[in-house]
N, C-alpha and C. Protein backbone atom coordinates (compact mmCIF):
# COMPACT_ATOMS: atom_id res chain seq x y z
N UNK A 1 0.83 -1.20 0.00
CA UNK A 1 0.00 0.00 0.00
C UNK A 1 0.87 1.26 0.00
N UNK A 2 2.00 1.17 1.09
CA UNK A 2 2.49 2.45 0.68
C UNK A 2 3.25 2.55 -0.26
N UNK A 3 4.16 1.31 -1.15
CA UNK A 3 4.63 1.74 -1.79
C UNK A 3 4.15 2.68 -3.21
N UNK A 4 2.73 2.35 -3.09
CA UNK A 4 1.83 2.66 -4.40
C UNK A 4 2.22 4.81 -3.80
N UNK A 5 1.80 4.86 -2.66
CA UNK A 5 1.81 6.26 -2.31
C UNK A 5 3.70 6.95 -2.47
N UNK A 6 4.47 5.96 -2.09
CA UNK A 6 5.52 6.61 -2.58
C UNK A 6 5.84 6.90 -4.17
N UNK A 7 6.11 5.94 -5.01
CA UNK A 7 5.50 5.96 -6.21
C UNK A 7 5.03 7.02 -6.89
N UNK A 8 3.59 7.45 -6.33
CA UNK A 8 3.11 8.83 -6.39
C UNK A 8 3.99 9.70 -6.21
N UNK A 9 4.57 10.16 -4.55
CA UNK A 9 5.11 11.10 -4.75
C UNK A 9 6.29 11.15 -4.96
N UNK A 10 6.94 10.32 -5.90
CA UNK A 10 8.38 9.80 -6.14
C UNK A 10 8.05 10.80 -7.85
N UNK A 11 6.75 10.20 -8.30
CA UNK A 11 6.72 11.54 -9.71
C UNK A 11 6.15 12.63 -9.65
N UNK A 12 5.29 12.59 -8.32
CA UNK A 12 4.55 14.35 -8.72
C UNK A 12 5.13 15.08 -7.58
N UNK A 13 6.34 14.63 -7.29
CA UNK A 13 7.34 16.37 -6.86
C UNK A 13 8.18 16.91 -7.27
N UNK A 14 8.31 17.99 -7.56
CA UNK A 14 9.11 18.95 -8.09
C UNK A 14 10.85 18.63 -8.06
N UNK A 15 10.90 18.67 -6.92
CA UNK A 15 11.94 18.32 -6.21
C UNK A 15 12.84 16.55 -6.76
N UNK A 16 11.82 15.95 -6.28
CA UNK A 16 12.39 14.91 -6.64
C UNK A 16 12.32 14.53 -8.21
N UNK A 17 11.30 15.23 -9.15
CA UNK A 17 11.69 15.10 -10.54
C UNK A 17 12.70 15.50 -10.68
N UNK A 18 13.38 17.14 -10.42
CA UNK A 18 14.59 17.64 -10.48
C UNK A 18 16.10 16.35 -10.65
N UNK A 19 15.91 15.68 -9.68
CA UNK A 19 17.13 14.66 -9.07
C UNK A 19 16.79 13.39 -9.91
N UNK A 20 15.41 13.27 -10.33
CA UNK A 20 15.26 11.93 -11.31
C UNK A 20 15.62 12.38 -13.01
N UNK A 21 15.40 13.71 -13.60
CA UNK A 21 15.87 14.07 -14.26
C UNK A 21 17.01 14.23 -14.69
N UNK A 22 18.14 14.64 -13.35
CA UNK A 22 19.33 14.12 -13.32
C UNK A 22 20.24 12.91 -14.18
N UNK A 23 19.27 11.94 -13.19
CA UNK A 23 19.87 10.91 -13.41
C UNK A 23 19.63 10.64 -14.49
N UNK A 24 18.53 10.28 -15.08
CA UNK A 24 18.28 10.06 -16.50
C UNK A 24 19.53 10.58 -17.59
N UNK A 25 19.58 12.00 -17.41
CA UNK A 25 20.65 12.35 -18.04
C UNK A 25 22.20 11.87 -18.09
N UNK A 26 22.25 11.94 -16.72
CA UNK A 26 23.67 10.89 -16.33
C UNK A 26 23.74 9.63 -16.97
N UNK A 27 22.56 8.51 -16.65
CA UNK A 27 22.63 7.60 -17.73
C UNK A 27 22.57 7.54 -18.87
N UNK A 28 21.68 8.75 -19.25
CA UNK A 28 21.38 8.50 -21.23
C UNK A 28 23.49 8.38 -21.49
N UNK A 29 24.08 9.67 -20.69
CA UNK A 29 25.03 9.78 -21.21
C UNK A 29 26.05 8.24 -21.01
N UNK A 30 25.72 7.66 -20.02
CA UNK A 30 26.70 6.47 -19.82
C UNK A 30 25.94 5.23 -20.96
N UNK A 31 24.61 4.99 -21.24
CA UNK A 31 24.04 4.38 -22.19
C UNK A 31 25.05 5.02 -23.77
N UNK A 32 25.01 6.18 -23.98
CA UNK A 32 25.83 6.42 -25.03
C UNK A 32 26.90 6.06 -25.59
N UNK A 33 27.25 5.68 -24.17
CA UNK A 33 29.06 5.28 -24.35
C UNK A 33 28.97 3.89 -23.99
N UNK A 34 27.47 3.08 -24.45
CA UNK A 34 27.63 1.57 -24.54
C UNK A 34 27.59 0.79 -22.91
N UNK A 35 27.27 1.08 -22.09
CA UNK A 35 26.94 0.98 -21.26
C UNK A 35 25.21 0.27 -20.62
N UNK A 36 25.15 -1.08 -20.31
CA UNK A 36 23.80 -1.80 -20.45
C UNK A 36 23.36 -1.10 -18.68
N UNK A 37 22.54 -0.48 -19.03
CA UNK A 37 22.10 -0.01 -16.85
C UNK A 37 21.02 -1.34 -16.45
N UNK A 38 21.57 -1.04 -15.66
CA UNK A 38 20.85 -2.68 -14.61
C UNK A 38 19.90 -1.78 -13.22
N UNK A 39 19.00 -2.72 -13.80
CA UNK A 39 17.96 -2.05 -12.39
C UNK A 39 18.36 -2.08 -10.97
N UNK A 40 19.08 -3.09 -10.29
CA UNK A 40 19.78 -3.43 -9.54
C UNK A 40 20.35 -2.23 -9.08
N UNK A 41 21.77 -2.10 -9.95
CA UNK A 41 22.65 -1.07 -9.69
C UNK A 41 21.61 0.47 -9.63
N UNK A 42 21.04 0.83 -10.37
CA UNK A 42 20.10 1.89 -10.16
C UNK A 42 19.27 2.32 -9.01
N UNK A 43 18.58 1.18 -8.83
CA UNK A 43 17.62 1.12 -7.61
C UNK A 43 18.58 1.16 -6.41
N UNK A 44 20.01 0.81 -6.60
CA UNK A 44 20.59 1.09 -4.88
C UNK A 44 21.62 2.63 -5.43
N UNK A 45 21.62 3.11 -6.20
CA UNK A 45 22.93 4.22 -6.29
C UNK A 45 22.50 5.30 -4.98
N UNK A 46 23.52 6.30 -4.73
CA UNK A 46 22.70 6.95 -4.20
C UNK A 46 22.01 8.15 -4.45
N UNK A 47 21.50 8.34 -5.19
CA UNK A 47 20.97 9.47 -5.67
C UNK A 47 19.03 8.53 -5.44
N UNK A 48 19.00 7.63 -5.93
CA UNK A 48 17.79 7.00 -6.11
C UNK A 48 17.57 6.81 -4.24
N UNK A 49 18.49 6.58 -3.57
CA UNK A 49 18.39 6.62 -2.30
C UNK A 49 18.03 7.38 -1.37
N UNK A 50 18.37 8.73 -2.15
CA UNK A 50 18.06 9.91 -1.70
C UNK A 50 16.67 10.67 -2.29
N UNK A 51 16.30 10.33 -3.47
CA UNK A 51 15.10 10.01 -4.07
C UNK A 51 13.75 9.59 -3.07
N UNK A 52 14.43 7.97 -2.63
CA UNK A 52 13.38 7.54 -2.24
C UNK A 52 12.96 8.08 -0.76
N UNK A 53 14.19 8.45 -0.32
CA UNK A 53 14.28 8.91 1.13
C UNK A 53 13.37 10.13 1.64
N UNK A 54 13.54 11.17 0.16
CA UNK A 54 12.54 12.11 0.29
C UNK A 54 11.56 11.88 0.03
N UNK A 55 10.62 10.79 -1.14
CA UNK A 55 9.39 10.48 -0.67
C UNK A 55 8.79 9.97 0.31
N UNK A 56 9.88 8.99 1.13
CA UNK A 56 9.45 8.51 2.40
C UNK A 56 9.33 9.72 3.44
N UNK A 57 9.91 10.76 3.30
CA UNK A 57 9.61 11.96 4.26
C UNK A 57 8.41 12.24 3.85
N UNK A 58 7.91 12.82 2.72
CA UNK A 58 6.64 13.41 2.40
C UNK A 58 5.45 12.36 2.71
N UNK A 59 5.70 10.83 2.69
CA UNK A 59 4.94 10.16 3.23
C UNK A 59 4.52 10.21 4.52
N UNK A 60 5.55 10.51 5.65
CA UNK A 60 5.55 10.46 6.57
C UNK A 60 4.56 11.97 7.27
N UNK A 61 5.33 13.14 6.45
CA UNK A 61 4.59 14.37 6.80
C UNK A 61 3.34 14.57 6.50
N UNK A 62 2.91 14.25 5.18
CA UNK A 62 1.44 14.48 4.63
C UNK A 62 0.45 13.10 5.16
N UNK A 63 0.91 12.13 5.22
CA UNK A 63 -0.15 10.95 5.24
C UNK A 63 0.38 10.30 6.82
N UNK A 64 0.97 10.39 7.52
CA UNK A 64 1.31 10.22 8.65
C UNK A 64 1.57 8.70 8.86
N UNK A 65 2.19 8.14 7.76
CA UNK A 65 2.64 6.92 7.31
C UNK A 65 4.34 6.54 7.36
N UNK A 66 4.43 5.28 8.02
CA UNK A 66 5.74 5.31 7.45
C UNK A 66 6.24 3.88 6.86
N UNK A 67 7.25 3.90 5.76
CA UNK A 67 7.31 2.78 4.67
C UNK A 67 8.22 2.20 5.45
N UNK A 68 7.96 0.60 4.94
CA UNK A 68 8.92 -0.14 5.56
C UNK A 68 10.21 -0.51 4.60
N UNK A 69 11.29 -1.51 4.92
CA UNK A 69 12.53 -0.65 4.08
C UNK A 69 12.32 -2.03 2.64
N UNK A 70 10.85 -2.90 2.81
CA UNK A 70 10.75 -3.60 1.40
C UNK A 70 9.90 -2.77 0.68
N UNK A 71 9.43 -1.72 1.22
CA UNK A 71 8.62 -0.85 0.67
C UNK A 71 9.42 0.35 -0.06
N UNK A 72 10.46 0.25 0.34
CA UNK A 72 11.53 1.74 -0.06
C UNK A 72 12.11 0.82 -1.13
N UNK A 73 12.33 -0.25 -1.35
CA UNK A 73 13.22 -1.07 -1.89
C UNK A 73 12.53 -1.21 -2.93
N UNK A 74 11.19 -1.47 -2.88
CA UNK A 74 9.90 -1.67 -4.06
C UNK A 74 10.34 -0.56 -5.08
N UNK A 75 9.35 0.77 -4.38
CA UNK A 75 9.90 1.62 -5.16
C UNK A 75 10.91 2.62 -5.82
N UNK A 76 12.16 2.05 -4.80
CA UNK A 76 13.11 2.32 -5.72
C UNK A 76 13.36 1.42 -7.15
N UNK A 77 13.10 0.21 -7.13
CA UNK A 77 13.31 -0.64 -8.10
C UNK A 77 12.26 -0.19 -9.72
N UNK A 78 11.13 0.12 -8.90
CA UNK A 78 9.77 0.72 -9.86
C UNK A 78 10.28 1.75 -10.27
N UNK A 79 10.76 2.63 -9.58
CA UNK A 79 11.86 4.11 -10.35
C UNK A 79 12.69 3.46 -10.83
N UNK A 80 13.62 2.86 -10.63
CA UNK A 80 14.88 2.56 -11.89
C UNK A 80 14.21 1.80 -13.03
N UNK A 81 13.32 1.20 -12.70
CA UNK A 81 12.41 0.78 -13.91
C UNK A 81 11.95 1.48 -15.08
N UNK A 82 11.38 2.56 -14.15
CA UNK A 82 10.73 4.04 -15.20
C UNK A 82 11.61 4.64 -16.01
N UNK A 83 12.84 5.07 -15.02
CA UNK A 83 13.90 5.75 -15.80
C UNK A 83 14.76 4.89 -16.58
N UNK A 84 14.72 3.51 -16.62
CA UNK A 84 15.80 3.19 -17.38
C UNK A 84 14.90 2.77 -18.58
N UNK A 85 13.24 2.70 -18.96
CA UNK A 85 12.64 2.97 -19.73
C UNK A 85 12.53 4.30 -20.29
N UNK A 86 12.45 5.60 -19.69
CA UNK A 86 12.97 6.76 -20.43
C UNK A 86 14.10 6.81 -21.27
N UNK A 87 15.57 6.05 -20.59
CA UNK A 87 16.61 6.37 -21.25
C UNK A 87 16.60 5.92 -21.88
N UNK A 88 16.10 4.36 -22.04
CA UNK A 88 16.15 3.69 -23.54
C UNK A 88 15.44 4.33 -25.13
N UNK A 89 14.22 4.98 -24.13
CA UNK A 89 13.42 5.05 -25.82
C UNK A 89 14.16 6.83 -25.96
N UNK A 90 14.93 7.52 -24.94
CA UNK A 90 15.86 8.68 -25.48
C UNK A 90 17.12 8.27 -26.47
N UNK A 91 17.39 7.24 -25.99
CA UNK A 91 18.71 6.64 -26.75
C UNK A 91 18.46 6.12 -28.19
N UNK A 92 17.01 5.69 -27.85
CA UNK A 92 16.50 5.19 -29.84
C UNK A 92 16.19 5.97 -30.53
N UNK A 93 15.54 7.19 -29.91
CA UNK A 93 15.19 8.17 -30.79
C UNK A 93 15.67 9.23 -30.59
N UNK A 94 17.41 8.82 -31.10
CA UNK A 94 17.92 10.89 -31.09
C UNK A 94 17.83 10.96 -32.81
């Protein structure tokens, strides 16, 4: 259940799009240079850590919830999922 709410606010904040945008970029550029990204490695870097860390705050402040760490783990994996589906279809269609 909560991971569905982190999730949420893992894409509709400002903030944390900022830092997922990032990364995307960081990878398109390491995808460029032939580089296969693994969900694995993604879902633990730390930037995605710090990602998830701040939706688990906003979970905590707005919904008075707090995720447990297979729940942080969920959706970090569901974010490296998303983004390493962005970078791919950026990388096919420059």
């Amino acid at each position: 259940m909560n991971t569905n709410l982190l999730i949420i606010y893992i894409r509709n904040s400002r903030d944390i799009y900022a830092l997922t945008e990032w990364l995307q970029n960081a990878l398109l550029k390491k995808v460029n240079r032939g580089l296969t990204p693994s969900v694995e490695y993604l879902a633990n870097c730390s930037t995605m850590k710090k990602i998830v860390r701040m939706a688990a705050k906003m979970l905590s402040d707005q919904d008075h919830k707090t995720a447990t760490k297979q729940e942080k783990e969920q959706a970090a994996k569901e974010h490296a999922i998303y983004i390493i589906g962005c970078v791919e279809y950026l990388a096919n269609n420059k």
